[in-house]
Protein backbone atom coordinates (compact mmCIF):
# COMPACT_ATOMS: atom_id res chain seq x y z
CA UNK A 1 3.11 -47.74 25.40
CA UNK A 2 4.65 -44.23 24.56
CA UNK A 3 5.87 -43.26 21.28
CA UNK A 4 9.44 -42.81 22.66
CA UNK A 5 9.73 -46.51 23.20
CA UNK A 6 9.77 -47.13 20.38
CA UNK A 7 13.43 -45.98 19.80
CA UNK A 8 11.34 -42.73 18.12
CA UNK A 9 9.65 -39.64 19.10
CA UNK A 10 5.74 -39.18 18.69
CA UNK A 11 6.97 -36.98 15.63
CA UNK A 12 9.41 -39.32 13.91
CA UNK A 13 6.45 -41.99 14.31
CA UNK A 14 3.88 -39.60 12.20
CA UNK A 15 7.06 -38.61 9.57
CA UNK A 16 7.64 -42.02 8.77
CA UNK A 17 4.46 -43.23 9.76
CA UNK A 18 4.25 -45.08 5.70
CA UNK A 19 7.31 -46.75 6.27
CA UNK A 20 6.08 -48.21 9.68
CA UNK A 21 3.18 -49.54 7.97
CA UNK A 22 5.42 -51.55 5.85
CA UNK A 23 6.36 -55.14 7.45
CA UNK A 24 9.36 -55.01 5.61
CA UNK A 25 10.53 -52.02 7.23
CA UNK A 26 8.36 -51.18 10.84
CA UNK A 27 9.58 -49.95 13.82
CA UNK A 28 12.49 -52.70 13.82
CA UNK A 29 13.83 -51.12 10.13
CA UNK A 30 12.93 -47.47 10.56
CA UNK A 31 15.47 -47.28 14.09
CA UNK A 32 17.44 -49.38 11.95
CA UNK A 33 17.78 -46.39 9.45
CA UNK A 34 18.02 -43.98 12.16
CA UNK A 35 21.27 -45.99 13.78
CA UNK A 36 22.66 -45.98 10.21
CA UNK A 37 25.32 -43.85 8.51
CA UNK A 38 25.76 -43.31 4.87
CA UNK A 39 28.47 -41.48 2.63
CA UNK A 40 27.40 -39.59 -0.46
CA UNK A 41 30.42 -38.89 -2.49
CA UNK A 42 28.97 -35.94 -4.96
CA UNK A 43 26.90 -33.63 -4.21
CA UNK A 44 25.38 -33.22 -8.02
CA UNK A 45 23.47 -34.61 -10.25
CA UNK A 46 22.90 -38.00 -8.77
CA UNK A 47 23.73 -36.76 -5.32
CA UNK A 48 21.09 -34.32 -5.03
CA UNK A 49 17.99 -37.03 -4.99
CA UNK A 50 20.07 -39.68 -3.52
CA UNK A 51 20.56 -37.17 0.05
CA UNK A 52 17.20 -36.03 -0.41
CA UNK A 53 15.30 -39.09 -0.37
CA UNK A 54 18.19 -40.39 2.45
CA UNK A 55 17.24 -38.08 4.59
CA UNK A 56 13.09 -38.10 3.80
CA UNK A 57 13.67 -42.07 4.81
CA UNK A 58 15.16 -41.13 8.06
CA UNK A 59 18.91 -42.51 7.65
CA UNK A 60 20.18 -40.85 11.14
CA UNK A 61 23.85 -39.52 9.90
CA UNK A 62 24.68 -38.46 5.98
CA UNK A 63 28.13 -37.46 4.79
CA UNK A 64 28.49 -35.56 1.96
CA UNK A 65 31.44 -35.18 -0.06
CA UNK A 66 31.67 -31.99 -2.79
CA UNK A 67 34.55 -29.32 -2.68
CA UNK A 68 32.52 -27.20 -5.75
CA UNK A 69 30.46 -23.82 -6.04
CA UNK A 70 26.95 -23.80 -7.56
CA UNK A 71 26.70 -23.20 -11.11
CA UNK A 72 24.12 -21.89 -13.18
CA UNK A 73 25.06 -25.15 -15.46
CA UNK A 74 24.29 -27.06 -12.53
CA UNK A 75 20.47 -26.24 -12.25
CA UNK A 76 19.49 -28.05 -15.21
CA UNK A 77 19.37 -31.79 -12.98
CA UNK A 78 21.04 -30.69 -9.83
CA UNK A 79 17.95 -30.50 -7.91
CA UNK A 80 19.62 -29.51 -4.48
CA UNK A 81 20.08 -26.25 -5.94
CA UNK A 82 18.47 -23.38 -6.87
CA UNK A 83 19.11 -19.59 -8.22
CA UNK A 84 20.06 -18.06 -4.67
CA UNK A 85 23.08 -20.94 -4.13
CA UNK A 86 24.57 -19.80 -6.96
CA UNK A 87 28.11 -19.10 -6.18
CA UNK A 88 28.15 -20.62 -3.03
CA UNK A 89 29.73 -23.56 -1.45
CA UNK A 90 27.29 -26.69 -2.49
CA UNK A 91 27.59 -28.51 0.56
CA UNK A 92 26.35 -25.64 2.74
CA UNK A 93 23.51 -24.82 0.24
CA UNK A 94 22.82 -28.57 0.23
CA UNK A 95 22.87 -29.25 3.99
CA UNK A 96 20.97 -26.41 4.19
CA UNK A 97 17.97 -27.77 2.33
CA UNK A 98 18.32 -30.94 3.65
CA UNK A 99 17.63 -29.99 6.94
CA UNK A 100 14.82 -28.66 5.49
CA UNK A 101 13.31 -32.00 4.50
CA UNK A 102 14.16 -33.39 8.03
CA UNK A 103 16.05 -31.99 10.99
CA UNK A 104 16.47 -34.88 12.27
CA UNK A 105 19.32 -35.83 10.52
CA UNK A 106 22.51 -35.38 11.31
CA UNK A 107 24.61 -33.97 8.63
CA UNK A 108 28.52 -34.28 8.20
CA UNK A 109 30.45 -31.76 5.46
CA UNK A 110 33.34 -32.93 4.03
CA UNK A 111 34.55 -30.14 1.52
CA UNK A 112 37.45 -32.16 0.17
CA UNK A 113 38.41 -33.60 -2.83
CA UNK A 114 38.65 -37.26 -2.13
CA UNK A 115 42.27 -38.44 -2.77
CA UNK A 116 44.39 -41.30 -1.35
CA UNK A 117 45.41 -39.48 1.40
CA UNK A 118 41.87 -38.86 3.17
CA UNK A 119 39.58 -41.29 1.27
CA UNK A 120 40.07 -44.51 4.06
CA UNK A 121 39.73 -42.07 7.14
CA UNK A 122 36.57 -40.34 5.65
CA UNK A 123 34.97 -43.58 4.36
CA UNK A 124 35.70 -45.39 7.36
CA UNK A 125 33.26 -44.22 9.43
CA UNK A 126 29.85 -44.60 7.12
CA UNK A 127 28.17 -48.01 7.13
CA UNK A 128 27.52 -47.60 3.11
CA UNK A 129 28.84 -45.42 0.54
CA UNK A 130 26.82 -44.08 -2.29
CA UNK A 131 28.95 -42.87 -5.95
CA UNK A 132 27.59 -40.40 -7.42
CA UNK A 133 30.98 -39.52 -8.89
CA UNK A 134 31.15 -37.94 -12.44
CA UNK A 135 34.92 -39.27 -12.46
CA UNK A 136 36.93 -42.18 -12.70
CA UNK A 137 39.87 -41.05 -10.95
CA UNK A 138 37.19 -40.84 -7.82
CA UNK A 139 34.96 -44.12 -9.09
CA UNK A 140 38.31 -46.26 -9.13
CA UNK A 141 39.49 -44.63 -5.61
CA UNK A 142 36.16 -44.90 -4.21
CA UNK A 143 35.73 -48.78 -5.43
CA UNK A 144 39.43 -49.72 -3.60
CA UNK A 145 38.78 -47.98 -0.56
CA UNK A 146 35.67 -50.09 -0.27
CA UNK A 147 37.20 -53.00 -0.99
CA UNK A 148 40.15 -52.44 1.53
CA UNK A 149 37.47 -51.43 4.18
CA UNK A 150 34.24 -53.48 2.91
CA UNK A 151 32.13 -51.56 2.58
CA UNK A 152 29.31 -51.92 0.05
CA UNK A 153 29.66 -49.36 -2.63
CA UNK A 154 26.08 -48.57 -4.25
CA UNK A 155 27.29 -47.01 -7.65
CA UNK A 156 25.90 -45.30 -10.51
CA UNK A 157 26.62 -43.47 -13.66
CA UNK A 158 25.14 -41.32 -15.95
CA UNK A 159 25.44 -40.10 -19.73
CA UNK A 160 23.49 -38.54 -23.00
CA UNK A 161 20.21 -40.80 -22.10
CA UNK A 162 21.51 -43.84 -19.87
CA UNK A 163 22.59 -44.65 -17.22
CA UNK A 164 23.52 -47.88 -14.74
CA UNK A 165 23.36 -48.96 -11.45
CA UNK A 166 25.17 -51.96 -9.11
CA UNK A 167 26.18 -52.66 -5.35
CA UNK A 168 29.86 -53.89 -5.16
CA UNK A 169 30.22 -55.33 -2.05
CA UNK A 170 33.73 -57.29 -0.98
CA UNK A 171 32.79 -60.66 0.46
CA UNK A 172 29.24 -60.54 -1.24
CA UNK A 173 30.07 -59.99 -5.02
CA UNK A 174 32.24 -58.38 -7.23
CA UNK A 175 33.82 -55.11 -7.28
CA UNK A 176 34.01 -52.27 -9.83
CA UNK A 177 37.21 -53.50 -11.14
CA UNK A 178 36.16 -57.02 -11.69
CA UNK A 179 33.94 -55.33 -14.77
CA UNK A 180 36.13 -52.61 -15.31
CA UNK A 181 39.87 -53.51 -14.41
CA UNK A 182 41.88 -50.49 -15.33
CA UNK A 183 40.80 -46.87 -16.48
CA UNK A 184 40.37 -46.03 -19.68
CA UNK A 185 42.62 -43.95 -21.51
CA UNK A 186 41.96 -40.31 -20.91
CA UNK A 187 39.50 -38.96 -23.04
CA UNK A 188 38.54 -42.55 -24.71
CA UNK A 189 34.57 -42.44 -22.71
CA UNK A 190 32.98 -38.93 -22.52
CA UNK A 191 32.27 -37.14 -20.04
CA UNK A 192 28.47 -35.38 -19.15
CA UNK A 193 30.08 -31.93 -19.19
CA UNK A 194 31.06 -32.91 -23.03
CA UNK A 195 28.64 -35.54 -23.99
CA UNK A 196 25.81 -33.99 -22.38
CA UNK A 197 22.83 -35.48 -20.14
CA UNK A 198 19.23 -35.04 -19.95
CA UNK A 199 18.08 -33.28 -16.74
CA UNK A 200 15.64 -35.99 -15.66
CA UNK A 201 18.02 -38.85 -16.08
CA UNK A 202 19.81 -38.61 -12.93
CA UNK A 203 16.75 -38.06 -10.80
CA UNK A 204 16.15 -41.78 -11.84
CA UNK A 205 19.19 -43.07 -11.43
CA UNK A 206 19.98 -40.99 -7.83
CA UNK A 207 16.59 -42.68 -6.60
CA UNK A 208 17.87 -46.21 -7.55
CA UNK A 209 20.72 -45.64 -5.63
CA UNK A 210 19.07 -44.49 -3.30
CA UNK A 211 16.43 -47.38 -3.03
CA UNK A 212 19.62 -49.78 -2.92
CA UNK A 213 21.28 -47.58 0.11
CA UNK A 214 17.76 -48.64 2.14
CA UNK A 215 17.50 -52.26 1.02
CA UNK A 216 21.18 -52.56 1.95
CA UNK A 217 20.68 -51.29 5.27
CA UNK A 218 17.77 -52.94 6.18
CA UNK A 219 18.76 -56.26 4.28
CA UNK A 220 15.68 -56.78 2.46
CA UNK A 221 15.10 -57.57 -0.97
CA UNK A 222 17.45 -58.38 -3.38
CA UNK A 223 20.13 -55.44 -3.73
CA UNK A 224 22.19 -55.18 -7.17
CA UNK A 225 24.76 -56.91 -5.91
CA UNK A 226 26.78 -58.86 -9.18
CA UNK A 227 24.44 -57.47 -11.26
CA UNK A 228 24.02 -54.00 -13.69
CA UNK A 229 20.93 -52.16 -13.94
CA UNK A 230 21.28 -50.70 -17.21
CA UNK A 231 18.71 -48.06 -17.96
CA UNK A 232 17.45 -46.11 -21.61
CA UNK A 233 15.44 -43.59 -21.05
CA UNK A 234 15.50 -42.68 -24.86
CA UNK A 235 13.88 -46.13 -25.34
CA UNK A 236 12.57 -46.55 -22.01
CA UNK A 237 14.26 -50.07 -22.03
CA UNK A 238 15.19 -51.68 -18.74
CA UNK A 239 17.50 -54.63 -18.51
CA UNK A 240 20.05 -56.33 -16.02
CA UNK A 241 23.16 -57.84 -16.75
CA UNK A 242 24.76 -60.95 -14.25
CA UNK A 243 28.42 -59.99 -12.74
CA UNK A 244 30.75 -62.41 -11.67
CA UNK A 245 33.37 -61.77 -8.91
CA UNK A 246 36.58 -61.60 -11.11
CA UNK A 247 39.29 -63.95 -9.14
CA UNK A 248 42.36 -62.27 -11.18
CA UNK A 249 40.63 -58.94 -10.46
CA UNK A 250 43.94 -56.50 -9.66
CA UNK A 251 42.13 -55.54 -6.13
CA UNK A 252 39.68 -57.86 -4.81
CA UNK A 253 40.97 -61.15 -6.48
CA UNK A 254 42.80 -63.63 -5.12
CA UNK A 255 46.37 -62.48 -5.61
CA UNK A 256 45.68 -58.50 -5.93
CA UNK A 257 48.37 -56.59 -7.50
CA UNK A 258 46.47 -53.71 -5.80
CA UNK A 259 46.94 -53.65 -1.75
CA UNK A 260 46.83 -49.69 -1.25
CA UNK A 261 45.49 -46.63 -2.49
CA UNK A 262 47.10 -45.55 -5.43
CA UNK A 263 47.38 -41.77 -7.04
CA UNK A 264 44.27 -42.26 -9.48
CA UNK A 265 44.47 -38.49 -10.91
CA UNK A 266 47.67 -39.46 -12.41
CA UNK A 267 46.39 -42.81 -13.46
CA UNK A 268 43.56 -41.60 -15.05
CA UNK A 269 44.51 -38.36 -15.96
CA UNK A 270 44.79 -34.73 -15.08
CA UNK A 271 41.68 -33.34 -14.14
CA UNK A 272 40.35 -30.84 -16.71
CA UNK A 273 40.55 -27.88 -13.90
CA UNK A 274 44.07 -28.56 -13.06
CA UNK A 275 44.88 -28.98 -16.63
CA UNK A 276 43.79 -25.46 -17.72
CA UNK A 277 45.40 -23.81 -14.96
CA UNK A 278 48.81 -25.65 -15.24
CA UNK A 279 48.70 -24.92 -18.87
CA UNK A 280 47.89 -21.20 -18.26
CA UNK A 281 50.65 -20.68 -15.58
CA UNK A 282 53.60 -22.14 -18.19
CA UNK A 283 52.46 -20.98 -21.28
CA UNK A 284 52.83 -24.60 -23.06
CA UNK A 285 54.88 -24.27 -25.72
CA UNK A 286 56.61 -26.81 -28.33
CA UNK A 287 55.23 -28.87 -31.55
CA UNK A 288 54.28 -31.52 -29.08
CA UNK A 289 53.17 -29.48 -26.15
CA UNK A 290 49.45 -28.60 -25.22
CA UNK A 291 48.78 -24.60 -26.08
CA UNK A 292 47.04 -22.47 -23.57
CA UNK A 293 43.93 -19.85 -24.52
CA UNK A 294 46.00 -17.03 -23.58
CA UNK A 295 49.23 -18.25 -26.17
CA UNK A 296 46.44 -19.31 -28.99
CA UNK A 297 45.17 -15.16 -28.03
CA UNK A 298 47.92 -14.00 -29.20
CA UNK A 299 49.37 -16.02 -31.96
CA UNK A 300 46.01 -15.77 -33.97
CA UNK A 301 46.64 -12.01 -34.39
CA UNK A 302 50.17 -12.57 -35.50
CA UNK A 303 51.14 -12.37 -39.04
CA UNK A 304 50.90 -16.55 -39.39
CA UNK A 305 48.55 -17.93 -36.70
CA UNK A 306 47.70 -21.65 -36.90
CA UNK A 307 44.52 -23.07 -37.92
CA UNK A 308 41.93 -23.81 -35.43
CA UNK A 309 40.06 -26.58 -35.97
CA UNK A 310 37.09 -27.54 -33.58
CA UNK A 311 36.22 -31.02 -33.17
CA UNK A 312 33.18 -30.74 -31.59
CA UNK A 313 29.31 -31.92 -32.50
CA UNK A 314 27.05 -29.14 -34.85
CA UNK A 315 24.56 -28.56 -32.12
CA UNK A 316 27.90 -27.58 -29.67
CA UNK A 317 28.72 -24.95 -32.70
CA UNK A 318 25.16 -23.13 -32.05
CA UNK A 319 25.86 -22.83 -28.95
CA UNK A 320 29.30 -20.60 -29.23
CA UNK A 321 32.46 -20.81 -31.73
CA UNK A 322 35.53 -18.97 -32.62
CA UNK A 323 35.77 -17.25 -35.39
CA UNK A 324 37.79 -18.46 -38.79
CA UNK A 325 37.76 -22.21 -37.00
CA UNK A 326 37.15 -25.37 -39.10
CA UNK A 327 34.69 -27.62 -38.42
CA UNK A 328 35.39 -31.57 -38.38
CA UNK A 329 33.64 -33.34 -35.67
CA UNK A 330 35.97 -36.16 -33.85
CA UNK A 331 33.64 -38.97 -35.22
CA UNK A 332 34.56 -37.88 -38.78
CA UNK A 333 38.31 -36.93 -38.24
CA UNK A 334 39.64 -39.95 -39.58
CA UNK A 335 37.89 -40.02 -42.90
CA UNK A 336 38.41 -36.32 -43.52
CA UNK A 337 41.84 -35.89 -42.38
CA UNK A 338 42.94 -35.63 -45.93
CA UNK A 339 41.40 -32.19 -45.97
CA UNK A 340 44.01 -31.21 -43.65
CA UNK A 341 47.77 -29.73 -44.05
CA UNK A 342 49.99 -32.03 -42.05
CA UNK A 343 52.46 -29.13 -42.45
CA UNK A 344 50.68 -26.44 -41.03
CA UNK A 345 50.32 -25.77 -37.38
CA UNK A 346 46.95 -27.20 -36.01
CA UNK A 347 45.58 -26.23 -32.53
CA UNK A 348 42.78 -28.77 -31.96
CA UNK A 349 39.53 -27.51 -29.61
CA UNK A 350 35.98 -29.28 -28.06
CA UNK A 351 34.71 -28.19 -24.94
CA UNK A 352 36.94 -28.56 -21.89
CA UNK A 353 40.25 -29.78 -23.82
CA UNK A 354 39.30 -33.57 -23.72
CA UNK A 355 37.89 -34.84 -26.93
CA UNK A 356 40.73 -32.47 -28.76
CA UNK A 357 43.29 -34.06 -27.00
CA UNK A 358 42.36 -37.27 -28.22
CA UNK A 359 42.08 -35.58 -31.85
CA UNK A 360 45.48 -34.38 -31.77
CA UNK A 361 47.04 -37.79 -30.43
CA UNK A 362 45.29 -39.22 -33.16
CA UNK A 363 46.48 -36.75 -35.85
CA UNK A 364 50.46 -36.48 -34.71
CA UNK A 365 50.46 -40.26 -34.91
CA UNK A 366 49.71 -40.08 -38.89
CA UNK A 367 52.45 -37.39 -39.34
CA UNK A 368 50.59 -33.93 -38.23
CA UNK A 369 54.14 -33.21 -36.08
CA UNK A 370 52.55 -29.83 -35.45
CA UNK A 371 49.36 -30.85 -34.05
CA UNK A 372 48.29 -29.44 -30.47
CA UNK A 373 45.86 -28.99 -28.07
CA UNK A 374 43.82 -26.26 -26.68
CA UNK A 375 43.91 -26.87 -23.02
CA UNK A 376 40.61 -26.09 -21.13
CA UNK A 377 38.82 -25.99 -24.76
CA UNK A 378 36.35 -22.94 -25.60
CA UNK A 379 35.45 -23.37 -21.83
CA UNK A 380 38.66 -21.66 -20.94
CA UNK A 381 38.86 -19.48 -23.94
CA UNK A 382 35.42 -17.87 -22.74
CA UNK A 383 36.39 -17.97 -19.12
CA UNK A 384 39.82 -16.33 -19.97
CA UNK A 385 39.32 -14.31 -23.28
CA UNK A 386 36.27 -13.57 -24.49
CA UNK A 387 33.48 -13.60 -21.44
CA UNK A 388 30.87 -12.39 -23.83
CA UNK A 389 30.53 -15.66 -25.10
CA UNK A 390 27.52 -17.98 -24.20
CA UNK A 391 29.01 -20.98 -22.41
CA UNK A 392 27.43 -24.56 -21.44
């Protein structure tokens, strides 16, 4: 018998010749891979070893969602990547050295940012879709498309040292929002970009996805489906939690409150990118209002500039700082706030603008009328004002 009757050519049989070998997989799972379709949304940190080891296993068509330029930030996990992408388009770097691992593959761009108005038609056609979101605007979006199609969603998230790991799957367990039912507040859970992650961590967490993806297809095993991996890699400590489909859940319960796609950036706030450049284009002004870098610029060499105080961790301060700016990390606000003037004019800063908006919520509620926020954080002050100044 030839090797092309087996659904494969004689060099598809030598590539995956380890997975043949496997009963659970053989020439019956491998052409089931190769008739399969499968959905990456994010094309980052968990992304980049989820599409690599996709298309290593053979998985005929991947779609990749990403609508972002590569970063020199971005080389520190994003293993797609290297120096010579840097500025360009991720998804044609990535494709690029996908095809590298295996031509075989068919590979579908979509440089969009996913939104209720292209997220059903784009998901539609994949049999699974993998989250490798760093958002929950796009995690809650992602989770209600698949419930309203049904399509298993193999999730994970990453931060600091952990991360976790579940299929929600509509009509086999529960769904993101049956642990999770609304967003938190905007800035309440950190993100990477201001928390920070180790490098390695989403290598291991992009492989577990991707390890579900193939069981899922191939329906062997037991998939995480109503369960959590939770991983420590500080602690190396494994463990899995039991889910339970939720039946109030607001989309996949039995009276859903949720029947269509709703607008998720307003839900769960304004991204940080649309944020800065909003803020920049008004000039946000007002005891209540956000401030921009360029309106904090120029009031600090006036003859009464507010103070500046940065809310951010010690290690963050190494890194860069502005000058004259108090230090009171967000963890210690609330015991040290008596150090402060409620009087005086108080532009609070972090990173990207997210941890200091929380700080000043916090500090107009006890009476600091005058309390605002630096939109886009030092990020946008080095971007903007000062581009001598090491960013991260």
């Amino acid at each position: 018998m030839k090797a092309q009757d087996h659904g494969l050519s004689r060099e598809e049989m030598r590539r995956y010749g380890r997975h043949l070998v496997l009963p659970e997989v053989g020439l019956e799972g491998q052409n089931k891979l190769k008739a399969s379709s499968v959905l990456v949304v994010g094309a980052g940190g968990l992304g980049s070893p989820l599409a690599i080891y996709l298309a290593a296993a053979g998985v005929g068509r991947i779609g990749l969602v990403d609508f972002d330029t590569v970063e020199i930030s971005n080389l520190q996990r994003q293993i797609l990547y290297t120096d010579e992408d840097l500025g360009h388009a991720k998804l044609d770097a990535a494709v690029q050295h996908l095809r590298g691992i295996n031509p075989n593959v068919e590979f579908i761009k979509h440089a969009v940012r996913l939104s209720r108005d292209n997220a059903l038609e784009i998901l539609a056609s994949y049999d699974v879709i993998a989250d490798g979101s760093d958002n929950f605007a796009t995690r809650y979006l992602v989770n209600d498309a698949c419930v309203f199609l049904k399509k298993p969603n193999v999730h994970a998230s990453i931060l600091r040292f952990e991360g976790q790991a579940s299929v929600f799957w509509t009509g086999h367990g529960p769904c993101y929002r049956c642990l999770f039912p609304d967003p938190p507040p905007p800035g309440m859970v950190e993100s990477c970009a201001e928390g920070g992650v180790l490098g390695v961590l989403p290598g291991i967490m992009g492989s577990i996805q991707g390890m579900e993806v193939i069981k899922v297809i191939l329906a062997i095993g037991s998939p995480l489906i109503g369960r959590m991996l939770l991983f420590d890699g500080l602690q190396m400590n494994l463990r899995t939690l039991k889910l339970q489909r939720d039946p109030k859940c607001p989309v996949c319960g039995d009276d859903p409150r949720i029947t269509e796609l709703l607008d998720y950036d307003s839900i769960c706030g304004m991204p940080v990118d649309l944020r800065e450049s909003e803020a920049s284009e008004t000039n946000a002004s007002g005891p209540h209002a956000d401030i921009s870098v360029d309106e904090l610029f120029e009031r600090r060499k006036g003859e009464n500039p507010p103070l500046v105080l940065d809310v951010r961790e010690a290690q963050e301060l190494e890194i860069c700082a502005l000058k004259d700016a108090v230090h009171i990390p967000l963890g210690q606000l609330e015991a040290r706030v008596a150090e402060l003037d409620p009087r005086r004019e108080t532009v609070l800063l972090c990173h990207h603008g997210i941890r200091s908006a929380h700080a000043a919520a916090y500090l107009r509620r006890t009476g600091f009328l005058n309390a605002r926020n630096l939109v886009g954080g030092i990020e946008a002050w080095a971007k903007r004002i000062d581009p001598s100044m090491a960013r991260y």
